[in-house]
C-alpha atoms as a PDB file:
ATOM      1  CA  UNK A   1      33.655 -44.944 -16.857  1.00  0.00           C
ATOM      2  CA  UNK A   2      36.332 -42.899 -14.890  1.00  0.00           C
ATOM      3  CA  UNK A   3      36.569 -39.259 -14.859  1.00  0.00           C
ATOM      4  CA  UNK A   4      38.932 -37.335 -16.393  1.00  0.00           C
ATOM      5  CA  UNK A   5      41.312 -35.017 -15.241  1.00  0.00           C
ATOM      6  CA  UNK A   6      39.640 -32.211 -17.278  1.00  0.00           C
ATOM      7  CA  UNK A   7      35.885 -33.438 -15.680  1.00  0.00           C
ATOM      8  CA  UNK A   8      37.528 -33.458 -11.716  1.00  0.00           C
ATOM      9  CA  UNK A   9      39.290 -29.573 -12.061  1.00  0.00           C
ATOM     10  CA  UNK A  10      36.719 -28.819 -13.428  1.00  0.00           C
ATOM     11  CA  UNK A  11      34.214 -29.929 -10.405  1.00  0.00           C
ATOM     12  CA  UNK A  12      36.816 -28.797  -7.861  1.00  0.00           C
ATOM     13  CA  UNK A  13      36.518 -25.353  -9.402  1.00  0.00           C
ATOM     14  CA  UNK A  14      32.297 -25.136  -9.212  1.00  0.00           C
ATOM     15  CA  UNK A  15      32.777 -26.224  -5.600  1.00  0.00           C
ATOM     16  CA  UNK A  16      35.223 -23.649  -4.780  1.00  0.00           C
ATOM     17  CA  UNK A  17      33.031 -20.646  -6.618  1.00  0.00           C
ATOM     18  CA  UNK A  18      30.089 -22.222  -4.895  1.00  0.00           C
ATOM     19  CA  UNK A  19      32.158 -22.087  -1.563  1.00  0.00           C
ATOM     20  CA  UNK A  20      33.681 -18.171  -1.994  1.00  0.00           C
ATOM     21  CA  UNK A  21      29.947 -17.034  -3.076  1.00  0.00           C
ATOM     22  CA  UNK A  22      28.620 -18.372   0.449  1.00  0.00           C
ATOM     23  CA  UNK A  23      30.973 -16.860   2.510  1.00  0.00           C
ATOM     24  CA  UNK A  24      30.407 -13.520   0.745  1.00  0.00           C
ATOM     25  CA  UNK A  25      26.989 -12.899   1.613  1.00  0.00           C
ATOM     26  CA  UNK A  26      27.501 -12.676   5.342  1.00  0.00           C
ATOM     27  CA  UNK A  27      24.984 -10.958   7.057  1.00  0.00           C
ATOM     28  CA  UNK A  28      25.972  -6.754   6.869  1.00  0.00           C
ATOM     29  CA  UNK A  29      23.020  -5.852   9.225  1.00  0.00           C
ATOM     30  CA  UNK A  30      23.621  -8.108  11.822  1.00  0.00           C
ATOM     31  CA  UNK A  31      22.933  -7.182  15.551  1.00  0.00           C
ATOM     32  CA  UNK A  32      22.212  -3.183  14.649  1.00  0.00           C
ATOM     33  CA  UNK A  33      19.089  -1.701  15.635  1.00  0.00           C
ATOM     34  CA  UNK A  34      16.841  -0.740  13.134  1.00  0.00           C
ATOM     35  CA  UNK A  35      17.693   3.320  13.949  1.00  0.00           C
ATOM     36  CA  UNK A  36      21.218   2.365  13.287  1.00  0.00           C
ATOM     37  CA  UNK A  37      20.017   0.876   9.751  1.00  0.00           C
ATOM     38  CA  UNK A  38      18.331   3.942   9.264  1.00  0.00           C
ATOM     39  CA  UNK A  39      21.092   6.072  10.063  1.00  0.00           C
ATOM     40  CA  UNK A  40      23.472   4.208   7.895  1.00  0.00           C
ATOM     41  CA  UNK A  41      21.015   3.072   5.355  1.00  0.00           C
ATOM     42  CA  UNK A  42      18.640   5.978   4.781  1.00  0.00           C
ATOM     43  CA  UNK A  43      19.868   9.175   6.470  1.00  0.00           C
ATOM     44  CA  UNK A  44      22.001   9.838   3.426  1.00  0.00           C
ATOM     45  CA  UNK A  45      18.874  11.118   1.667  1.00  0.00           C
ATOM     46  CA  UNK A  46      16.119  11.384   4.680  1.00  0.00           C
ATOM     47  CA  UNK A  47      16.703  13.706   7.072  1.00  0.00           C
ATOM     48  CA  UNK A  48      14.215  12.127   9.241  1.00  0.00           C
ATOM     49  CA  UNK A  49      12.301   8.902   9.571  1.00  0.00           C
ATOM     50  CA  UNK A  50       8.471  11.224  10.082  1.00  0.00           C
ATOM     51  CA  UNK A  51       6.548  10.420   7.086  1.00  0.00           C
ATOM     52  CA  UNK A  52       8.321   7.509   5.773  1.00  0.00           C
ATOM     53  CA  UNK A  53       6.183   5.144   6.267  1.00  0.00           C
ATOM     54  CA  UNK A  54       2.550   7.386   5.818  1.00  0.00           C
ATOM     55  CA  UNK A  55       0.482   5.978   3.382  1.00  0.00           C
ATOM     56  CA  UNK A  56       2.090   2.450   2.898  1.00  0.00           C
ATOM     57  CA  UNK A  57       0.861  -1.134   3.545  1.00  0.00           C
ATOM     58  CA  UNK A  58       3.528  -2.530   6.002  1.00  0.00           C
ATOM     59  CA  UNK A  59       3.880  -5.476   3.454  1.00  0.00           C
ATOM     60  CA  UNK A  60       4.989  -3.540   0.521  1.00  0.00           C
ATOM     61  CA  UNK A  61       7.189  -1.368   2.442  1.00  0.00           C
ATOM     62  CA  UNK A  62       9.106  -4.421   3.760  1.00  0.00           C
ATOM     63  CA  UNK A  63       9.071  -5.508   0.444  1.00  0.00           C
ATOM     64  CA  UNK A  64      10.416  -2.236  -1.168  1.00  0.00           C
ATOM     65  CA  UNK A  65      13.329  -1.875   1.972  1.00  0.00           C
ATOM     66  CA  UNK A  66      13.792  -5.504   1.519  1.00  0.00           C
ATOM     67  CA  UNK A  67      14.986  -5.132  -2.351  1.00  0.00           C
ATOM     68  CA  UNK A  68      16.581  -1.442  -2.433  1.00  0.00           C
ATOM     69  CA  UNK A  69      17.945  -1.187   1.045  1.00  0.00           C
ATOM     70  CA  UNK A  70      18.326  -4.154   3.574  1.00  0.00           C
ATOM     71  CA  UNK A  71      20.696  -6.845   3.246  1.00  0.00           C
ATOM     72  CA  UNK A  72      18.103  -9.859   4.603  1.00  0.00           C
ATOM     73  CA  UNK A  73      14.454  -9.808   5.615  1.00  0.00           C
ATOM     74  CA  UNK A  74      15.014  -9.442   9.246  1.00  0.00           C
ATOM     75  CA  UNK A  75      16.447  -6.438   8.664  1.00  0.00           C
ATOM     76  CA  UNK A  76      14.080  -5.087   6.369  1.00  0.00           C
ATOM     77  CA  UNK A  77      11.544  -5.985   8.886  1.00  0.00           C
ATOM     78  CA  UNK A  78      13.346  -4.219  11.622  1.00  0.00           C
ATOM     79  CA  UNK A  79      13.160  -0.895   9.623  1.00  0.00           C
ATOM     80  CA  UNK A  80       9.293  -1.245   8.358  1.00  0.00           C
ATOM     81  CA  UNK A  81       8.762  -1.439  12.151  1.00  0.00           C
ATOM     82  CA  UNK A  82      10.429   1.599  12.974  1.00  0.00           C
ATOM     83  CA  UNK A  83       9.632   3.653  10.398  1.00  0.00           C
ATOM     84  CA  UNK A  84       5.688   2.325  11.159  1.00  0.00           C
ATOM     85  CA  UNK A  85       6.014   3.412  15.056  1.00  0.00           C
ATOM     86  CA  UNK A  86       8.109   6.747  14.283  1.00  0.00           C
ATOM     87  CA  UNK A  87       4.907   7.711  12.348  1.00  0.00           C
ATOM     88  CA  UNK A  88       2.418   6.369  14.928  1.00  0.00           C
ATOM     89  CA  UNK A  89       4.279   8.103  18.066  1.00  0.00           C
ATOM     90  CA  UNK A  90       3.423  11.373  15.449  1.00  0.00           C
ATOM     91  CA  UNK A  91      -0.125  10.327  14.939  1.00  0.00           C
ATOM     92  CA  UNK A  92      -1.392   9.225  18.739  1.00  0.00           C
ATOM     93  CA  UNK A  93      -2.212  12.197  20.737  1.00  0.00           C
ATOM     94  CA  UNK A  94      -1.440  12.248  24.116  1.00  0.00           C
ATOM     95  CA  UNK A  95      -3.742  11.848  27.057  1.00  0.00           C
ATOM     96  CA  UNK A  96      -3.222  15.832  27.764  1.00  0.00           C
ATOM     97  CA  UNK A  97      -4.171  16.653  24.753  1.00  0.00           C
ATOM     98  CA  UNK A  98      -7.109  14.219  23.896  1.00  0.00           C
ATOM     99  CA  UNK A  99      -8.784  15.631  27.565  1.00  0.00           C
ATOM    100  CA  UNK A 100      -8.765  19.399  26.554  1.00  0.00           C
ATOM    101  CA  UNK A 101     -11.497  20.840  24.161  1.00  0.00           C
ATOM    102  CA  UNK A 102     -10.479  21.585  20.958  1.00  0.00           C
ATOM    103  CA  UNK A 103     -10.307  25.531  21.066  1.00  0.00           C
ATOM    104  CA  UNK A 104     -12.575  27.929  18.871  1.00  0.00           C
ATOM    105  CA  UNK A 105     -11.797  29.697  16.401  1.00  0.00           C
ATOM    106  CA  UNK A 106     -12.025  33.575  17.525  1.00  0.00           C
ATOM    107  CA  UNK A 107     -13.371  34.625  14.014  1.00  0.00           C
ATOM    108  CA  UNK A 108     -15.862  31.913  14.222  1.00  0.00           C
ATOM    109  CA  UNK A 109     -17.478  33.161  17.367  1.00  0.00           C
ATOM    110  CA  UNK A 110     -16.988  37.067  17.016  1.00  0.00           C
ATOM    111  CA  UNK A 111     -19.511  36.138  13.861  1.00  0.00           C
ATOM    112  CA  UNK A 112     -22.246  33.866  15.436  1.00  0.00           C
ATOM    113  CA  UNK A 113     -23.491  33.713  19.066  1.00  0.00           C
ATOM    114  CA  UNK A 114     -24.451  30.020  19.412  1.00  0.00           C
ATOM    115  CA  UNK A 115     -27.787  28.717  18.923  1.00  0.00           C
ATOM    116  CA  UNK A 116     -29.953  25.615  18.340  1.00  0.00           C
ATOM    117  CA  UNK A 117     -30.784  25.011  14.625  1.00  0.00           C
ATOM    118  CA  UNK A 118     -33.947  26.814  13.400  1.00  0.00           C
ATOM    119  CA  UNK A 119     -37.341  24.578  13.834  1.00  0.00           C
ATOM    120  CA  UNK A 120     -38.590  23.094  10.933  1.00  0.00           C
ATOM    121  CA  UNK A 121     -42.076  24.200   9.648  1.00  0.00           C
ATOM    122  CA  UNK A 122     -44.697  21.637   9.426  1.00  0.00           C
ATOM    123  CA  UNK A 123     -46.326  21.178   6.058  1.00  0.00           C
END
């Protein structure tokens, strides 16, 4: 059986949609860095990427960035990363800061003198 005329336009015109649809989803994010995807992505309604990330699992953020804000999954995984070590530069303490005591409170000690726990009677 031979095709028709109606059956061959009619396959012409799927491949041609099919065509125009893969051209169209060229890559948007390509070669930025993820701050630049943050800048143009998020910065609209986050003033800062501190926080972002605090309290997520790094697979559901990429997950949630991947469906509301990235255009691929490279991308999306380029901006859970930065948004994870924005908020652990916050969290680490520096070396300075880890080596000096933690100072007293002054209304703690104009209170109490310190001194070793009471004994504990014997029965």
């Amino acid at each position: 059986m031979l095709p028709t005329r109606t059956g061959l336009l009619a396959l012409a015109a799927v491949v041609l949609l099919t065509c125009s649809a893969a051209r169209a989803q060229e890559n948007l994010d390509a070669g930025k860095s993820a701050p630049k995807l943050f800048a143009e992505s998020c910065a609209a309604c986050h003033r800062s990427a501190k926080g972002l990330a605090k309290g997520h699992f790094s697979l559901t953020l990429y997950l949630y960035l991947q469906k509301h804000y990235a255009s691929n999954s490279s991308s999306a995984w380029a901006l859970t990363s930065y948004l994870e070590s924005v908020d652990a530069a916050k969290r680490a303490p520096t070396r300075a800061a880890a080596a000096q005591p933690a100072p007293r409170s002054s209304t703690w000690s104009a209170r109490s003198s310190l001194r070793p726990p009471a004994s504990i009677p014997n029965r």
